[in-house]
N, C-alpha and C. Protein backbone atom coordinates (compact mmCIF):
# COMPACT_ATOMS: atom_id res chain seq x y z
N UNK A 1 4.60 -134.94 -142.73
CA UNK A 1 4.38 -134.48 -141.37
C UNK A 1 3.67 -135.58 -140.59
N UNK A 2 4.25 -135.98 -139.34
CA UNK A 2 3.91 -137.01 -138.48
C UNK A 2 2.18 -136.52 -137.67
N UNK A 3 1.20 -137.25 -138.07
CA UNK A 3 -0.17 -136.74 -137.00
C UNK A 3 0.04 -136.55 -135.66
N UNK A 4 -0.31 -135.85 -135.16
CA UNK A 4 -0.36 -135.58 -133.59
C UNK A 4 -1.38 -136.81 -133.19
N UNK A 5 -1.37 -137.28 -132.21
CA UNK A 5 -1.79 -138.05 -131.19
C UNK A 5 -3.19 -137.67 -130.52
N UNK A 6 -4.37 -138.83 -130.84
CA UNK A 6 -5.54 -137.83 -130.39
C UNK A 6 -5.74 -138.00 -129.04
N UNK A 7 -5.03 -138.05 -128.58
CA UNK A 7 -5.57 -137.98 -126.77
C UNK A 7 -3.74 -137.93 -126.19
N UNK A 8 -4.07 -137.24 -125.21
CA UNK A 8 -2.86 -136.78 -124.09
C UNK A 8 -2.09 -137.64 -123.75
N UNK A 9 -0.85 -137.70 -122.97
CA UNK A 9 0.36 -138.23 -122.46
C UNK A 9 0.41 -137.66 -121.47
N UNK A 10 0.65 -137.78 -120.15
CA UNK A 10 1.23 -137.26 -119.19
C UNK A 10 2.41 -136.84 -119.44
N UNK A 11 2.92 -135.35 -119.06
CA UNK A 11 4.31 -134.91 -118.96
C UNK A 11 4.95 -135.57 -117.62
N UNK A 12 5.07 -135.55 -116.50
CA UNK A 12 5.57 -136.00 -115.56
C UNK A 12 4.80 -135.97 -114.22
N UNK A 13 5.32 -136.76 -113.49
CA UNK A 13 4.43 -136.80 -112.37
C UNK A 13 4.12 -135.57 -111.55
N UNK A 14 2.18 -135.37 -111.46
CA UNK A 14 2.07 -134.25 -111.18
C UNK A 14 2.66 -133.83 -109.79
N UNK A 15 2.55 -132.77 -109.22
CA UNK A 15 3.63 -131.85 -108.22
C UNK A 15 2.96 -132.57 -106.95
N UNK A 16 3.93 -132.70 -105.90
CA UNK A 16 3.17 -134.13 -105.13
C UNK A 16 1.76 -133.58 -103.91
N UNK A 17 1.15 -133.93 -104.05
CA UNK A 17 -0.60 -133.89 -103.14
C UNK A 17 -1.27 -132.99 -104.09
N UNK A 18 -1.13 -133.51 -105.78
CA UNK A 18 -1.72 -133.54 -106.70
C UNK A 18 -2.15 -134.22 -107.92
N UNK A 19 -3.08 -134.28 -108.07
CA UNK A 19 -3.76 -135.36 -109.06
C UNK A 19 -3.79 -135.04 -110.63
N UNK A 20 -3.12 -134.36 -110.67
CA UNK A 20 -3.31 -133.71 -112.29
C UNK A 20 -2.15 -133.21 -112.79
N UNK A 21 -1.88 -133.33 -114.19
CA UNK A 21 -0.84 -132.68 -114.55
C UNK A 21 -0.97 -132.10 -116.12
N UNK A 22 -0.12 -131.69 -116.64
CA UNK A 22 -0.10 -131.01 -117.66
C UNK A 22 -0.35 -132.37 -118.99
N UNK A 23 -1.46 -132.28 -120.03
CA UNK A 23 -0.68 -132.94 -121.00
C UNK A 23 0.00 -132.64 -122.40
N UNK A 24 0.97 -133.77 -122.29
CA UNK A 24 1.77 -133.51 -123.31
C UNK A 24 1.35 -134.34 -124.57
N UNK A 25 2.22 -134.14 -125.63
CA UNK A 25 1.65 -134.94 -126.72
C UNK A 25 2.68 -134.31 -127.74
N UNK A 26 3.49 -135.83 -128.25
CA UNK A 26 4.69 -135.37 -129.76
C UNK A 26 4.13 -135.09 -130.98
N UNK A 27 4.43 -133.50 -131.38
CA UNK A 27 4.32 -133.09 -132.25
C UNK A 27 5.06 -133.54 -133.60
N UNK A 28 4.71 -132.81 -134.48
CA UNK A 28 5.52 -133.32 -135.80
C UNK A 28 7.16 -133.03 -135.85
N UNK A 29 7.56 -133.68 -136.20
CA UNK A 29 9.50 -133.62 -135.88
C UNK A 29 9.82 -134.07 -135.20
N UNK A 30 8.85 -134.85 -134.17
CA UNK A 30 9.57 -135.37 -132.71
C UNK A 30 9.06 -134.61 -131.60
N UNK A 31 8.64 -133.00 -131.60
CA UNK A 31 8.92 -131.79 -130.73
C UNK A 31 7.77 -132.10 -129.94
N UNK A 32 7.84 -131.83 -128.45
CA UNK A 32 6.84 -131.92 -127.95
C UNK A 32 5.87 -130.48 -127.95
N UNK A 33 4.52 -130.60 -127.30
CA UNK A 33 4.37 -129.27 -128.21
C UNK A 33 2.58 -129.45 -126.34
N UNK A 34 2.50 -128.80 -125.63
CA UNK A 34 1.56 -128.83 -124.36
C UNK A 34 0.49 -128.63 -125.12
N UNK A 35 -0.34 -129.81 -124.36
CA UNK A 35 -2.07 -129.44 -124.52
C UNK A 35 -2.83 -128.55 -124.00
N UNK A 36 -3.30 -128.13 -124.68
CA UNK A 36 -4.61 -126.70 -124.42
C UNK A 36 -5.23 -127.25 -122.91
N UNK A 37 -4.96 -128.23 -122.24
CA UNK A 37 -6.08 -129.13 -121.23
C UNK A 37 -5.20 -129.48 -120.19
N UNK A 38 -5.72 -129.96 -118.90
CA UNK A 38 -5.51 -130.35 -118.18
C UNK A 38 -5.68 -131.93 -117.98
N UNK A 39 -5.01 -132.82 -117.68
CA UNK A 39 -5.81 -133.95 -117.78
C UNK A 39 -5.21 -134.77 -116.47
N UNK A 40 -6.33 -135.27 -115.95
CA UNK A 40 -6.17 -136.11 -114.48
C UNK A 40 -5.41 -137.57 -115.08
N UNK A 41 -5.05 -138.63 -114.28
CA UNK A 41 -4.56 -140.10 -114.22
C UNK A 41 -5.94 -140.56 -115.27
N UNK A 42 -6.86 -140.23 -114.96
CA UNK A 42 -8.36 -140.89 -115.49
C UNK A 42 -9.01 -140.13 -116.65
N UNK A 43 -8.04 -138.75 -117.31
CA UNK A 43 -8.73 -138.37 -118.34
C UNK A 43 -9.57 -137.14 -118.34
N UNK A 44 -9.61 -137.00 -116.95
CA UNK A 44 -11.10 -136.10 -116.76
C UNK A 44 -10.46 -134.35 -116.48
N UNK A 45 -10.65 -133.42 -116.91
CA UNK A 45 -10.17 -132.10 -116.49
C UNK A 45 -9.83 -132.09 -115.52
N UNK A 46 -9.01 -131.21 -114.67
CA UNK A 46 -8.78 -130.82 -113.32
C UNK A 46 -9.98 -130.57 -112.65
N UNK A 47 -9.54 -130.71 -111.08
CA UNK A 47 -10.41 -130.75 -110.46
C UNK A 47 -10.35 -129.31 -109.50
N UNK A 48 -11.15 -128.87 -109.36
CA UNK A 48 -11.28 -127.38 -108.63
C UNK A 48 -9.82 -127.33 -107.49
N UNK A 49 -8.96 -126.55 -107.52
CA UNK A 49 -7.75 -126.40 -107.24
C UNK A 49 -7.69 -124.85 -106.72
N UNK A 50 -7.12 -124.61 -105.89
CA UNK A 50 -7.21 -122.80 -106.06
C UNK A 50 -5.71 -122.74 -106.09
N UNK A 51 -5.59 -121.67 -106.91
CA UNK A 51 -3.89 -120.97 -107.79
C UNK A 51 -3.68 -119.62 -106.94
N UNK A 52 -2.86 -118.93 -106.83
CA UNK A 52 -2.58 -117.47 -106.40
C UNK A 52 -1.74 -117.14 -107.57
N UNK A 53 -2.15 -115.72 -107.15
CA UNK A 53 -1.50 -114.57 -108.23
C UNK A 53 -0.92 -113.57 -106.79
N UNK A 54 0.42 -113.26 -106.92
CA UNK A 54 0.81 -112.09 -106.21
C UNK A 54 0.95 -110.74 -107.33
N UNK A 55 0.21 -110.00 -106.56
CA UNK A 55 0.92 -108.88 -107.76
C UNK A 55 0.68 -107.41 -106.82
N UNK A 56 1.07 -106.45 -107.44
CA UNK A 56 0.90 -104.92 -106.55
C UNK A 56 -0.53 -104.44 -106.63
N UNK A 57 -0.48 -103.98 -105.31
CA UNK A 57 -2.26 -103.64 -104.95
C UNK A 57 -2.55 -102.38 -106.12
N UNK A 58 -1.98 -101.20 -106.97
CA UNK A 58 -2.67 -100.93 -107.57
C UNK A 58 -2.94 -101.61 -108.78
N UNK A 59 -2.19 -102.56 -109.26
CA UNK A 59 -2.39 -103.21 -110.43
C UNK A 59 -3.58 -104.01 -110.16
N UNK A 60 -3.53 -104.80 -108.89
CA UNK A 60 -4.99 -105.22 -108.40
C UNK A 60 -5.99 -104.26 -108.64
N UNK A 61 -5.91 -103.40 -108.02
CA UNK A 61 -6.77 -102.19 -107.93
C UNK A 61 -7.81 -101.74 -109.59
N UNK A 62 -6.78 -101.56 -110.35
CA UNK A 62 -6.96 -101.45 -111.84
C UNK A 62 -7.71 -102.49 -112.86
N UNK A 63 -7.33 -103.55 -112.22
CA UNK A 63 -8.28 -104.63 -112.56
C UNK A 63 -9.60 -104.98 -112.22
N UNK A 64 -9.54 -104.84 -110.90
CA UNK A 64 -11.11 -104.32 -110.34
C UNK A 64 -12.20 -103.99 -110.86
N UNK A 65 -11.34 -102.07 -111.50
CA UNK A 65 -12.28 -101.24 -112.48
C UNK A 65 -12.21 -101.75 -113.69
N UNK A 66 -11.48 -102.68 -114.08
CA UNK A 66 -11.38 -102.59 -115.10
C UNK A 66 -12.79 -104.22 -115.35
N UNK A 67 -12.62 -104.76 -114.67
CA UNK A 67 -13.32 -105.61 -114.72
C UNK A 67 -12.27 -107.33 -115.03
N UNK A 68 -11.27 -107.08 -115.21
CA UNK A 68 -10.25 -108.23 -115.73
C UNK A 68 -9.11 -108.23 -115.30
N UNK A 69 -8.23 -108.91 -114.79
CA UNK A 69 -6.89 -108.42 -114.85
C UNK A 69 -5.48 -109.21 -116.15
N UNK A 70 -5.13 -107.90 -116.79
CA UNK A 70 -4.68 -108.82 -117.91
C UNK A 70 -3.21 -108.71 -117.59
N UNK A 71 -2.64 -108.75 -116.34
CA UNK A 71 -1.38 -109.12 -116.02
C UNK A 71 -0.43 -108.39 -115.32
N UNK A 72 0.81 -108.90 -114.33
CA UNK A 72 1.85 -107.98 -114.39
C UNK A 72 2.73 -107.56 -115.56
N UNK A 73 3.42 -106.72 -115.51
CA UNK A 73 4.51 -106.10 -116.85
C UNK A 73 5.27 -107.60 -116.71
N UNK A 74 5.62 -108.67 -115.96
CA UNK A 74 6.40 -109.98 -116.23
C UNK A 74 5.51 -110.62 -117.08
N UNK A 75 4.30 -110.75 -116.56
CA UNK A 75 3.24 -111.79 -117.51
C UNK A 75 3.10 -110.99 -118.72
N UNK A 76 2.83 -110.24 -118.70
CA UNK A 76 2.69 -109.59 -120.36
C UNK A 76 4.18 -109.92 -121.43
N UNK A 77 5.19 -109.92 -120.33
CA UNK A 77 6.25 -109.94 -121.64
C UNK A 77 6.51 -111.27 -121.40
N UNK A 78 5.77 -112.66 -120.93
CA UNK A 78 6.21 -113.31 -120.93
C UNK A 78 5.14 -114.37 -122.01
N UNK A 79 3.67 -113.42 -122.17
CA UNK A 79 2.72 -113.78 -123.13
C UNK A 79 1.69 -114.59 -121.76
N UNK A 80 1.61 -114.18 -120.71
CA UNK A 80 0.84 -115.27 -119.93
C UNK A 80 1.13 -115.24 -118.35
N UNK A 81 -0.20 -115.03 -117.61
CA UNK A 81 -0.09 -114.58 -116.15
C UNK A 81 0.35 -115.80 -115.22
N UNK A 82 1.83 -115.58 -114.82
CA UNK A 82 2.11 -116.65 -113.81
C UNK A 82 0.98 -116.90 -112.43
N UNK A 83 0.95 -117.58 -112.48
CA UNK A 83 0.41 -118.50 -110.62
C UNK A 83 1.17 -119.33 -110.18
N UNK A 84 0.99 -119.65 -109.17
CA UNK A 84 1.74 -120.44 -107.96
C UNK A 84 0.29 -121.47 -107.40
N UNK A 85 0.85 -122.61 -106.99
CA UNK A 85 -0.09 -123.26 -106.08
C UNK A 85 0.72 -122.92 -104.61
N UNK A 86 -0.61 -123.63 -103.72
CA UNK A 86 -0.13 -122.98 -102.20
C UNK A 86 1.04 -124.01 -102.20
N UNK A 87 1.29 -124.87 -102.83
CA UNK A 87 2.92 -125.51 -102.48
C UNK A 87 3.60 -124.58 -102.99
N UNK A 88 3.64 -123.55 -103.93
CA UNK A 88 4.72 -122.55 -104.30
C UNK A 88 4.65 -121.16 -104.31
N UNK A 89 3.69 -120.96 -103.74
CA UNK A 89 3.45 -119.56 -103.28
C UNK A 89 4.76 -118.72 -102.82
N UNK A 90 4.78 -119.38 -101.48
CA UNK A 90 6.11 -118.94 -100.53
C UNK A 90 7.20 -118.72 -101.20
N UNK A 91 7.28 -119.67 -102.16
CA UNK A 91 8.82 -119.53 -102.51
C UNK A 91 8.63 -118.67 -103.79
N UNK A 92 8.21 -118.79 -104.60
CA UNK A 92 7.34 -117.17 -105.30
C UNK A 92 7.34 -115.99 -105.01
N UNK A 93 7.41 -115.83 -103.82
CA UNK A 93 6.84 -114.59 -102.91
C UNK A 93 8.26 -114.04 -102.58
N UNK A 94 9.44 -115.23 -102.00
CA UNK A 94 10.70 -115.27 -101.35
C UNK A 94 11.80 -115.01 -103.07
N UNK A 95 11.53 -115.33 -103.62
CA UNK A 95 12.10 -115.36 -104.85
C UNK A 95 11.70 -114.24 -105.81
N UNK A 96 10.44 -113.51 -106.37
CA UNK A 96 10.44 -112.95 -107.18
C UNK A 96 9.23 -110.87 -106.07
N UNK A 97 9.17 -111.27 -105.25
CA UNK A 97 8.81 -110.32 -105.00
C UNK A 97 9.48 -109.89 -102.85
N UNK A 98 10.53 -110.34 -103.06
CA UNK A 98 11.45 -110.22 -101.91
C UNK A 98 11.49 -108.59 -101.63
N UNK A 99 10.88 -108.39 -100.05
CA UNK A 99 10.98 -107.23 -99.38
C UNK A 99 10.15 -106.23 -99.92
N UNK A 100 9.08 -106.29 -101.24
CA UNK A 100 8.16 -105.66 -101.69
C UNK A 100 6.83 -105.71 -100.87
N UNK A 101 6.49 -104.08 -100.63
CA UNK A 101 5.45 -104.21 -99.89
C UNK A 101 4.06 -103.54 -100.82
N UNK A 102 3.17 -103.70 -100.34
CA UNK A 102 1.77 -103.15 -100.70
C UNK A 102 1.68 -104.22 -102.20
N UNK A 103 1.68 -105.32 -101.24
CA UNK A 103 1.54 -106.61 -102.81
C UNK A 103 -0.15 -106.99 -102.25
N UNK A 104 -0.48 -107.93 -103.28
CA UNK A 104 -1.90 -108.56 -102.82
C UNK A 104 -1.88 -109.60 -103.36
N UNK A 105 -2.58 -110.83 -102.30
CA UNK A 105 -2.84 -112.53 -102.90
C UNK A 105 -3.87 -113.10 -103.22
N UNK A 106 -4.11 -112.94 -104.23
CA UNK A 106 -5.11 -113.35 -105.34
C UNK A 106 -5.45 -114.44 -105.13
N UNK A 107 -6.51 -115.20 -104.40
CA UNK A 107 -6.60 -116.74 -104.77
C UNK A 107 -8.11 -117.00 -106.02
N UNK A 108 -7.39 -118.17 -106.89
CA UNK A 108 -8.23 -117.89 -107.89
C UNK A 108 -8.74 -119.65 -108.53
N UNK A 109 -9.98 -119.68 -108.86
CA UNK A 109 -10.57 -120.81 -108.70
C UNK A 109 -10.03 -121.57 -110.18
N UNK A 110 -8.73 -122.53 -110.07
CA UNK A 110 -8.24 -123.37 -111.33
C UNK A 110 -9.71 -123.83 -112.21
N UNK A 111 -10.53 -124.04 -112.09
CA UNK A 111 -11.77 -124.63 -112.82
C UNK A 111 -12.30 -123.69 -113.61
N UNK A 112 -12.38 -122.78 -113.29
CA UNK A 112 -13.38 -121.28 -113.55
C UNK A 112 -12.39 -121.25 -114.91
N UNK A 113 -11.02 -121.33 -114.81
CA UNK A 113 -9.97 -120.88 -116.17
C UNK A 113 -10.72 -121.53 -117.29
N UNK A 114 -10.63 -122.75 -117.05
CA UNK A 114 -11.00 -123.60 -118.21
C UNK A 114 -9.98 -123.72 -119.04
N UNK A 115 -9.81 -124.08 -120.54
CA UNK A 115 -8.83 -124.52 -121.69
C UNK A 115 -7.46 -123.67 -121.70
N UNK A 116 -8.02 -122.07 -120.94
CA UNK A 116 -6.23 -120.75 -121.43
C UNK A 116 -5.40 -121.46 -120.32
N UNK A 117 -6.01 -122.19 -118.73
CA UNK A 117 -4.77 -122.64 -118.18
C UNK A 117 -3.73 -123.97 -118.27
N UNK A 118 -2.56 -123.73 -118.29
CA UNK A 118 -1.71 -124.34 -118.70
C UNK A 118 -0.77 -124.87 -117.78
N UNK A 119 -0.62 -126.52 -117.23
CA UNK A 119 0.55 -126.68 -116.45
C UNK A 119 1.83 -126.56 -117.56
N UNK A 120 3.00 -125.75 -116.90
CA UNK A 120 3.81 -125.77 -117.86
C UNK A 120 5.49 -126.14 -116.86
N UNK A 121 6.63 -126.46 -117.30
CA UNK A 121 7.87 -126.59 -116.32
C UNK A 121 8.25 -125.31 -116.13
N UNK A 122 9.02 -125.01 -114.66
CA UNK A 122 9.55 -123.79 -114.66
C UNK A 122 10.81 -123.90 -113.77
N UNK A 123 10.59 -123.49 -112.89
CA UNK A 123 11.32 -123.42 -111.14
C UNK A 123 11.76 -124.86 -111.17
N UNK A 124 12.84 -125.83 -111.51
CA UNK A 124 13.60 -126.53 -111.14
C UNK A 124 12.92 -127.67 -112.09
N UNK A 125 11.99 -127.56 -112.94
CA UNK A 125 11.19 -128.44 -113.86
C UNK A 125 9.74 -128.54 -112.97
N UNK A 126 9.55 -127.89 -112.04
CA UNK A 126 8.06 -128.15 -111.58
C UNK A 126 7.19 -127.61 -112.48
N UNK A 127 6.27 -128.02 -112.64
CA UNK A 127 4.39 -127.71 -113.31
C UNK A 127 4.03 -126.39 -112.56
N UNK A 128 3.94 -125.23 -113.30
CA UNK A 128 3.80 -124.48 -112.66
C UNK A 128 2.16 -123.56 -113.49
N UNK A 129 1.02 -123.32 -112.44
CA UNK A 129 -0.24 -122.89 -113.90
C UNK A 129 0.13 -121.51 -114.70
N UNK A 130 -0.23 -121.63 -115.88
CA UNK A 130 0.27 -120.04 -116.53
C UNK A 130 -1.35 -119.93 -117.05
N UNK A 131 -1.83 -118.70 -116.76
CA UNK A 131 -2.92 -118.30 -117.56
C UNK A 131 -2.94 -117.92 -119.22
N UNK A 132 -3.38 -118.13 -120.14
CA UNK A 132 -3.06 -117.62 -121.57
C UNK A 132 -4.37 -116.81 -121.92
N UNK A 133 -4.12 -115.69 -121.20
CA UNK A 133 -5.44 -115.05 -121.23
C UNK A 133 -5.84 -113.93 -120.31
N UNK A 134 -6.84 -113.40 -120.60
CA UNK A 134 -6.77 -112.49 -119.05
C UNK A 134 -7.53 -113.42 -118.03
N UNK A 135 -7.20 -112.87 -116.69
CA UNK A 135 -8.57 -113.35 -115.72
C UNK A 135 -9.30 -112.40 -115.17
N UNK A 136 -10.62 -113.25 -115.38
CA UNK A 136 -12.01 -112.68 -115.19
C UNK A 136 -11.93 -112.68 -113.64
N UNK A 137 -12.59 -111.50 -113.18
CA UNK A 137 -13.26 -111.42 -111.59
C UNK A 137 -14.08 -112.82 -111.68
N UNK A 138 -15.07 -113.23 -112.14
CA UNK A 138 -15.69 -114.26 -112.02
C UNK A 138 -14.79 -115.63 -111.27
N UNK A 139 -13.91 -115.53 -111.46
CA UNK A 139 -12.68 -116.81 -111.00
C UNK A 139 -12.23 -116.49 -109.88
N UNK A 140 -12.37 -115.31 -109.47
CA UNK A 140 -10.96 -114.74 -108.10
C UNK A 140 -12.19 -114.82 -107.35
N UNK A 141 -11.51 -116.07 -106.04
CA UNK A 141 -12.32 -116.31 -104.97
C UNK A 141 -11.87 -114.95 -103.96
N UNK A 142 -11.09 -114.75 -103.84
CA UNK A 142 -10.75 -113.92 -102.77
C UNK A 142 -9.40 -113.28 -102.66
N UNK A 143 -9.63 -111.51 -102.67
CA UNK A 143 -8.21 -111.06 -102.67
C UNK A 143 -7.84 -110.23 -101.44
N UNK A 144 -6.60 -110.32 -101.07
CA UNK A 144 -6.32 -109.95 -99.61
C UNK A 144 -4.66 -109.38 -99.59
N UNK A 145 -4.62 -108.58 -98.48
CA UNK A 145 -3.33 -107.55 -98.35
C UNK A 145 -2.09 -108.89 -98.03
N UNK A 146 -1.02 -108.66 -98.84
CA UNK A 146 0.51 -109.67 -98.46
C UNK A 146 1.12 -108.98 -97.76
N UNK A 147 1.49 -108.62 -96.43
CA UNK A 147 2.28 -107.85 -95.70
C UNK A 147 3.45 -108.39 -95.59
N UNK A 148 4.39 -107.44 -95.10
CA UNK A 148 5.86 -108.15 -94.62
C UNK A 148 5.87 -108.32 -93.33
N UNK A 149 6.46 -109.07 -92.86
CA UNK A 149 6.63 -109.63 -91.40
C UNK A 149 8.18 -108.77 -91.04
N UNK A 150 8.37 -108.98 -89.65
CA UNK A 150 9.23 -108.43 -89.00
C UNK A 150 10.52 -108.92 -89.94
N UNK A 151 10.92 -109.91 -90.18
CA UNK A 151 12.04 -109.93 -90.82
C UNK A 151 12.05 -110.44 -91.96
N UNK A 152 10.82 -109.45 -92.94
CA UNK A 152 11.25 -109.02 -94.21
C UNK A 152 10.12 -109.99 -94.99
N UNK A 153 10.10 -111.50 -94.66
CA UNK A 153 9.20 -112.24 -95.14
C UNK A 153 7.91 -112.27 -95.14
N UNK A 154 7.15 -112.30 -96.27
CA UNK A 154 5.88 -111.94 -96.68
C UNK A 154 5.06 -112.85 -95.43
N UNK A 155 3.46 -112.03 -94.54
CA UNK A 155 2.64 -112.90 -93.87
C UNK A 155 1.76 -113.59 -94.57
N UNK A 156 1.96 -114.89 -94.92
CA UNK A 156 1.01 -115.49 -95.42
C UNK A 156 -0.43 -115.72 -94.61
N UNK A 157 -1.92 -115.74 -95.02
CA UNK A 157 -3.15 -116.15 -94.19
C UNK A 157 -3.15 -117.31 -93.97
N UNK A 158 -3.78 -117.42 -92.85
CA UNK A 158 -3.40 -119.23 -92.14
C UNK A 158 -4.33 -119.83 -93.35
N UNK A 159 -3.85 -121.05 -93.60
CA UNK A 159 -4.19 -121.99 -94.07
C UNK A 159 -4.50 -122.29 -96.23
N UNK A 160 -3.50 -121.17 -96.25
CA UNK A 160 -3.03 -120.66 -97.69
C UNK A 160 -1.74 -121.56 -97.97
N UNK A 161 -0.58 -121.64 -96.91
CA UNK A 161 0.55 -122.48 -97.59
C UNK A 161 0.45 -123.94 -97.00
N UNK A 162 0.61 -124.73 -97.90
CA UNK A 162 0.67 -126.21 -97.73
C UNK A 162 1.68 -126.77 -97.16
């Protein structure tokens, strides 16, 4: 069995008016296999970033009381709570929760995750963060109503999409 590599590789260039990306590192067989970490051009963890979570206000709601939120029914069967950055929010929003109302936008502090978040490829090969874990209230800067606009498209709050 071939040793793993003690320090990271960049997977690809991070998503653009960002400094960080996922690292990678060849596993045994050849296989590539994502690091538990985030790692900047220089090595150093990510740098405070805020992620969104869309999901339905009572599932929000439930998390609240509950003190955590450990996912939509997609993230659970997918092993891990999708996010979006404000570059992919919109199209997130336009793509997987089209014409759904009484949603809510989670913005949630990338730093606070620590080691469970994961840039991983998704949507056309972009880096997209997946939580491996629940998230703590402690992380969610701020959650707020996603309405639909007159023709159908979710209102985003000024200065949320990039």
């Amino acid at each position: 069995m071939k040793p793993e590599p003690s320090h990271p590789l960049p997977l690809t260039q991070p998503p653009q008016g960002y400094h960080c990306g996922v690292a990678r590192q060849a596993g045994a067989g050849g296989l590539d296999y994502f690091k538990n970490a985030l790692v900047c051009a220089s090595g150093s963890h990510i740098m405070s970033e805020t992620l969104y979570k869309i999901c339905p206000r009572d599932a929000w709601r439930q998390a609240v009381e509950a003190g955590a939120f450990a996912g939509a029914p997609v993230d659970m069967r997918d092993g891990y709570i999708h996010f979006s950055t404000s570059a992919q929010v919109t199209e997130t929003a336009a793509k997987h929760f089209a014409g759904q109302e009484d949603l809510m936008l989670v913005a949630v502090d990338a730093a606070a995750l620590g080691e469970a978040l994961r840039w991983e490829p998704s949507r056309g090969g972009a880096l997209f963060p997946h939580l491996y874990g629940p998230l703590a209230m402690t992380a969610v800067l701020s959650a707020e109503a996603l309405p639909l606009g007159p023709g159908g498209a979710h209102l985003f709050p000024q200065g949320i999409v990039s």
